[in-house]
PDB file of N, CA and C in Angstrom:
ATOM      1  N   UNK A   1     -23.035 -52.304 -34.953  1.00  0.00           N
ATOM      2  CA  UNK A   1     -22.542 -53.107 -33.858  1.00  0.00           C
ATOM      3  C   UNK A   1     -22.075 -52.183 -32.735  1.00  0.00           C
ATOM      4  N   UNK A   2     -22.430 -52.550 -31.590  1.00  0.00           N
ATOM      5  CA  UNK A   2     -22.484 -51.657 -30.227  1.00  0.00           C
ATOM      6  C   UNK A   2     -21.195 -51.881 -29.997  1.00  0.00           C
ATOM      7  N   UNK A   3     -19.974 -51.489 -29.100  1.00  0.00           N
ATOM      8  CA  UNK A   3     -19.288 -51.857 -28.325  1.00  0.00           C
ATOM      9  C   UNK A   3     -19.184 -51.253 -27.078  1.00  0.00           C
ATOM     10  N   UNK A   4     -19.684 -52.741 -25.570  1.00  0.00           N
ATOM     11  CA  UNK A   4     -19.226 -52.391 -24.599  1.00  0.00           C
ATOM     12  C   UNK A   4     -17.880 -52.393 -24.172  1.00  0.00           C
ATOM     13  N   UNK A   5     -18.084 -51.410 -22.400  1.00  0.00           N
ATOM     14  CA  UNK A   5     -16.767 -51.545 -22.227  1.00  0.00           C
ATOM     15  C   UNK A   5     -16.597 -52.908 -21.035  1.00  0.00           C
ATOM     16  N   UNK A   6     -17.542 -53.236 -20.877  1.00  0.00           N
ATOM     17  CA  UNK A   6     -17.434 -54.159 -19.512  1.00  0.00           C
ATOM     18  C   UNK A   6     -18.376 -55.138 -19.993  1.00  0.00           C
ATOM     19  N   UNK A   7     -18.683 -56.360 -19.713  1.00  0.00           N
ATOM     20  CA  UNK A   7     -19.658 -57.686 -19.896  1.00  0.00           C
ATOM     21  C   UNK A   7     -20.690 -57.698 -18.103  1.00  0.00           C
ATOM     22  N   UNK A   8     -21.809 -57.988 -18.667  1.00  0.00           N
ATOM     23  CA  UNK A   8     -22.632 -58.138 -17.188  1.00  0.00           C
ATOM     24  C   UNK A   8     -23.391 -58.983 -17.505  1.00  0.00           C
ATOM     25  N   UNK A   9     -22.903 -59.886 -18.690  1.00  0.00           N
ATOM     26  CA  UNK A   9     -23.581 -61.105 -18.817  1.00  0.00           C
ATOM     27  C   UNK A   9     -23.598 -61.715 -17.439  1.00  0.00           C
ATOM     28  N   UNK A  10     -25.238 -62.311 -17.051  1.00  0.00           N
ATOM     29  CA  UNK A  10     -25.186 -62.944 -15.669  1.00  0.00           C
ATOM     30  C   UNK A  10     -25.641 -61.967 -14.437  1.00  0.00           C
ATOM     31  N   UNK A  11     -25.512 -60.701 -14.688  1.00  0.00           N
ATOM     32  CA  UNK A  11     -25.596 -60.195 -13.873  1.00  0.00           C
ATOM     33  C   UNK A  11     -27.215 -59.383 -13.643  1.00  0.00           C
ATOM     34  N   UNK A  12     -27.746 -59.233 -12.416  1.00  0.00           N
ATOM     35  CA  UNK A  12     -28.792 -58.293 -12.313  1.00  0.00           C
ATOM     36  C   UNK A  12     -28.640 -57.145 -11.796  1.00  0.00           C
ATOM     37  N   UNK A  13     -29.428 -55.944 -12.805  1.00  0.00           N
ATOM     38  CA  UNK A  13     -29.052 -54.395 -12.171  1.00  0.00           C
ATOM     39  C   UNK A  13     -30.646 -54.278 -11.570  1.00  0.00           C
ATOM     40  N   UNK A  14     -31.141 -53.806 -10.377  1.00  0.00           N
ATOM     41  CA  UNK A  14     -31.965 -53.008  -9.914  1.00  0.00           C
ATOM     42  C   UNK A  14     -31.899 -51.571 -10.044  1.00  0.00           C
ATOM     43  N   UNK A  15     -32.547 -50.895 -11.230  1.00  0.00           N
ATOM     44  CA  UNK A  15     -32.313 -49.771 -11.467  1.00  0.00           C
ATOM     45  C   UNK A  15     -34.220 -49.013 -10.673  1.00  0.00           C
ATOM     46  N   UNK A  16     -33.693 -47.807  -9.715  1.00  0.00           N
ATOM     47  CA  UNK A  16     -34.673 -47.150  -9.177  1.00  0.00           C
ATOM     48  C   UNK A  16     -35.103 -46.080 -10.140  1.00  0.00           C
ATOM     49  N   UNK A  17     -36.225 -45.365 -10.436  1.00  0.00           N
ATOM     50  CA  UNK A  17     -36.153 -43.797 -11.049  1.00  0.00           C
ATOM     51  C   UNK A  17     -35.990 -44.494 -12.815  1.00  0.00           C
ATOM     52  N   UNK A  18     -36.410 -45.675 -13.469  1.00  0.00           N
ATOM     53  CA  UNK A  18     -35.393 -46.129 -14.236  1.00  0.00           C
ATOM     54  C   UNK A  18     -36.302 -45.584 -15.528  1.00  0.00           C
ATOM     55  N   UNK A  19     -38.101 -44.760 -15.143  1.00  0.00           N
ATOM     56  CA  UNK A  19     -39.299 -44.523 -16.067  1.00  0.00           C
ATOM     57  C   UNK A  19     -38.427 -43.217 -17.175  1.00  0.00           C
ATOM     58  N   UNK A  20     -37.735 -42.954 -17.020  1.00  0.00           N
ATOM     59  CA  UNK A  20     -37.369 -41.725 -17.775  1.00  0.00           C
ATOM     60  C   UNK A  20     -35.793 -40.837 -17.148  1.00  0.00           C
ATOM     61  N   UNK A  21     -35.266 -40.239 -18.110  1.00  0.00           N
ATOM     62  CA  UNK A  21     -34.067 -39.365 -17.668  1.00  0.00           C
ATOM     63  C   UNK A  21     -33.129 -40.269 -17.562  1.00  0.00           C
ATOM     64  N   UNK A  22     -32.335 -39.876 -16.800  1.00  0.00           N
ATOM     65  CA  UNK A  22     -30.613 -40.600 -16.715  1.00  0.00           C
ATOM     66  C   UNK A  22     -31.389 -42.036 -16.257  1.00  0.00           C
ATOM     67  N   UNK A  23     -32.080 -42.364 -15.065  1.00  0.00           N
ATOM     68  CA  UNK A  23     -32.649 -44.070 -14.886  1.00  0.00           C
ATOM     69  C   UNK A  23     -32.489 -44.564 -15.933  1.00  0.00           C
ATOM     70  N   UNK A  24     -33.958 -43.742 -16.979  1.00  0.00           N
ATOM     71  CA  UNK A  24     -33.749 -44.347 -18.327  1.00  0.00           C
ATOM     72  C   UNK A  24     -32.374 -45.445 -19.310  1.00  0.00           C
ATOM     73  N   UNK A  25     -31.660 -43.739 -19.188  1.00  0.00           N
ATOM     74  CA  UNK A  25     -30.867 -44.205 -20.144  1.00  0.00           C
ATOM     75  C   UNK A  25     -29.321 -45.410 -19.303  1.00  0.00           C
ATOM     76  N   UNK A  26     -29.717 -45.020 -17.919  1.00  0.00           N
ATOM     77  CA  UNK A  26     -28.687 -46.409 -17.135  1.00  0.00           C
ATOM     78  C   UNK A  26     -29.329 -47.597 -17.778  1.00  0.00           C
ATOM     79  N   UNK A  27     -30.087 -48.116 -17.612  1.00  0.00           N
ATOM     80  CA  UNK A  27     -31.200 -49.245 -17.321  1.00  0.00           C
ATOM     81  C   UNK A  27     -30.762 -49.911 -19.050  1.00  0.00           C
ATOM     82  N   UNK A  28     -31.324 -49.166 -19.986  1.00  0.00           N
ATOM     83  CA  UNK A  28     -30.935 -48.967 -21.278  1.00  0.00           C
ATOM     84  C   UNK A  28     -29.331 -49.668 -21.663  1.00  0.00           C
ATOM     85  N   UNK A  29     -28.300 -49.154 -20.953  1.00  0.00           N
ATOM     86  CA  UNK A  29     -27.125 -49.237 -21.248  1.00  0.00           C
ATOM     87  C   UNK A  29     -26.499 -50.449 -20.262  1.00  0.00           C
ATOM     88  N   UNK A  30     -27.257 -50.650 -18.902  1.00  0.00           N
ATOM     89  CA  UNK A  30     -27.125 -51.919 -18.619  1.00  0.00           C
ATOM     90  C   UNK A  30     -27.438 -53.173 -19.613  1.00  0.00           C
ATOM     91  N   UNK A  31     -28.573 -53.105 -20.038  1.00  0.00           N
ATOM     92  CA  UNK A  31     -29.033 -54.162 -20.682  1.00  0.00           C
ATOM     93  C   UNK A  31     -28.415 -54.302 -22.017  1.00  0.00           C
ATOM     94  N   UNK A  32     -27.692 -53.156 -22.184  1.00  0.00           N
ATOM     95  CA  UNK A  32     -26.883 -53.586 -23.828  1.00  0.00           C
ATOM     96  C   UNK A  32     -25.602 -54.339 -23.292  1.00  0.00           C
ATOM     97  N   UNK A  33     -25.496 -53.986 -22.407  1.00  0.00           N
ATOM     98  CA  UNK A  33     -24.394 -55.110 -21.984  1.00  0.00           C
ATOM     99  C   UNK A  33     -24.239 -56.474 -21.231  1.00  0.00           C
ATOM    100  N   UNK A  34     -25.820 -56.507 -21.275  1.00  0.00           N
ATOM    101  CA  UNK A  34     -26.050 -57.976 -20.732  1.00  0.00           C
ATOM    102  C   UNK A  34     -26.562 -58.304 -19.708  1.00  0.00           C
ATOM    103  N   UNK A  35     -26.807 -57.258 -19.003  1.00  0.00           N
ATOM    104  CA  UNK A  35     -27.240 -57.507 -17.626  1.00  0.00           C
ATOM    105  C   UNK A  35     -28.838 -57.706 -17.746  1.00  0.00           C
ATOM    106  N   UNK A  36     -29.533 -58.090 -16.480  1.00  0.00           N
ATOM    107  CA  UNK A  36     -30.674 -58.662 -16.788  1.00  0.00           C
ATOM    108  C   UNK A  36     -31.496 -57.217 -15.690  1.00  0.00           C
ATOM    109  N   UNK A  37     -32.240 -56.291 -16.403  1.00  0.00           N
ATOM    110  CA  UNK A  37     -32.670 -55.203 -15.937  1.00  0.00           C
ATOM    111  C   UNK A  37     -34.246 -55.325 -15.110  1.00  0.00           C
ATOM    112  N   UNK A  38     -33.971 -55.303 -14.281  1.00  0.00           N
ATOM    113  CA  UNK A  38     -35.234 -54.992 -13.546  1.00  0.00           C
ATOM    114  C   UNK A  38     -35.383 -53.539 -13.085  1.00  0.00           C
ATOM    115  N   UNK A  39     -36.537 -52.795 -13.847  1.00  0.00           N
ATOM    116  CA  UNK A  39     -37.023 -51.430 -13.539  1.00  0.00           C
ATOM    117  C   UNK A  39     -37.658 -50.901 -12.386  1.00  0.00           C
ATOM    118  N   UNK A  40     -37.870 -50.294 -11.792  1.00  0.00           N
ATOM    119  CA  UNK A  40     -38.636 -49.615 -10.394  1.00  0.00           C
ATOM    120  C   UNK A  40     -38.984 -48.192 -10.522  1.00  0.00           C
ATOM    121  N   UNK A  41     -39.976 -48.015 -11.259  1.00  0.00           N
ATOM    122  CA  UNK A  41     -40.845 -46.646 -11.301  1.00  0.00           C
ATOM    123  C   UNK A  41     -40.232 -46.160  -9.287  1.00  0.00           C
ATOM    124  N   UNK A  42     -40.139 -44.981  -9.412  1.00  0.00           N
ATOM    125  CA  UNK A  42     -40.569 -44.364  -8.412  1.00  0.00           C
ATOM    126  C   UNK A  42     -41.518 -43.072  -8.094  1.00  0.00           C
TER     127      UNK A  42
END
């Protein structure tokens, strides 16, 4: 069992750069917390 520190249930992240590296692992850690991730290769 994960624990976040914040809820983003509801929320959308636009993550840029999100194919690999730190993007990656934002994008990743948004969505464990609920947020609804939309990716953008750059």
């Amino acid at each position: 069992m994960t624990r976040s520190l914040f809820g983003l249930t509801g929320r959308r992240a636009l993550i840029t750069g999100s194919s690999r590296g730190i993007g990656a692992a934002l994008a990743a850690g948004l969505a464990e917390s609920g947020a609804e991730v939309v990716p953008q290769r750059t």
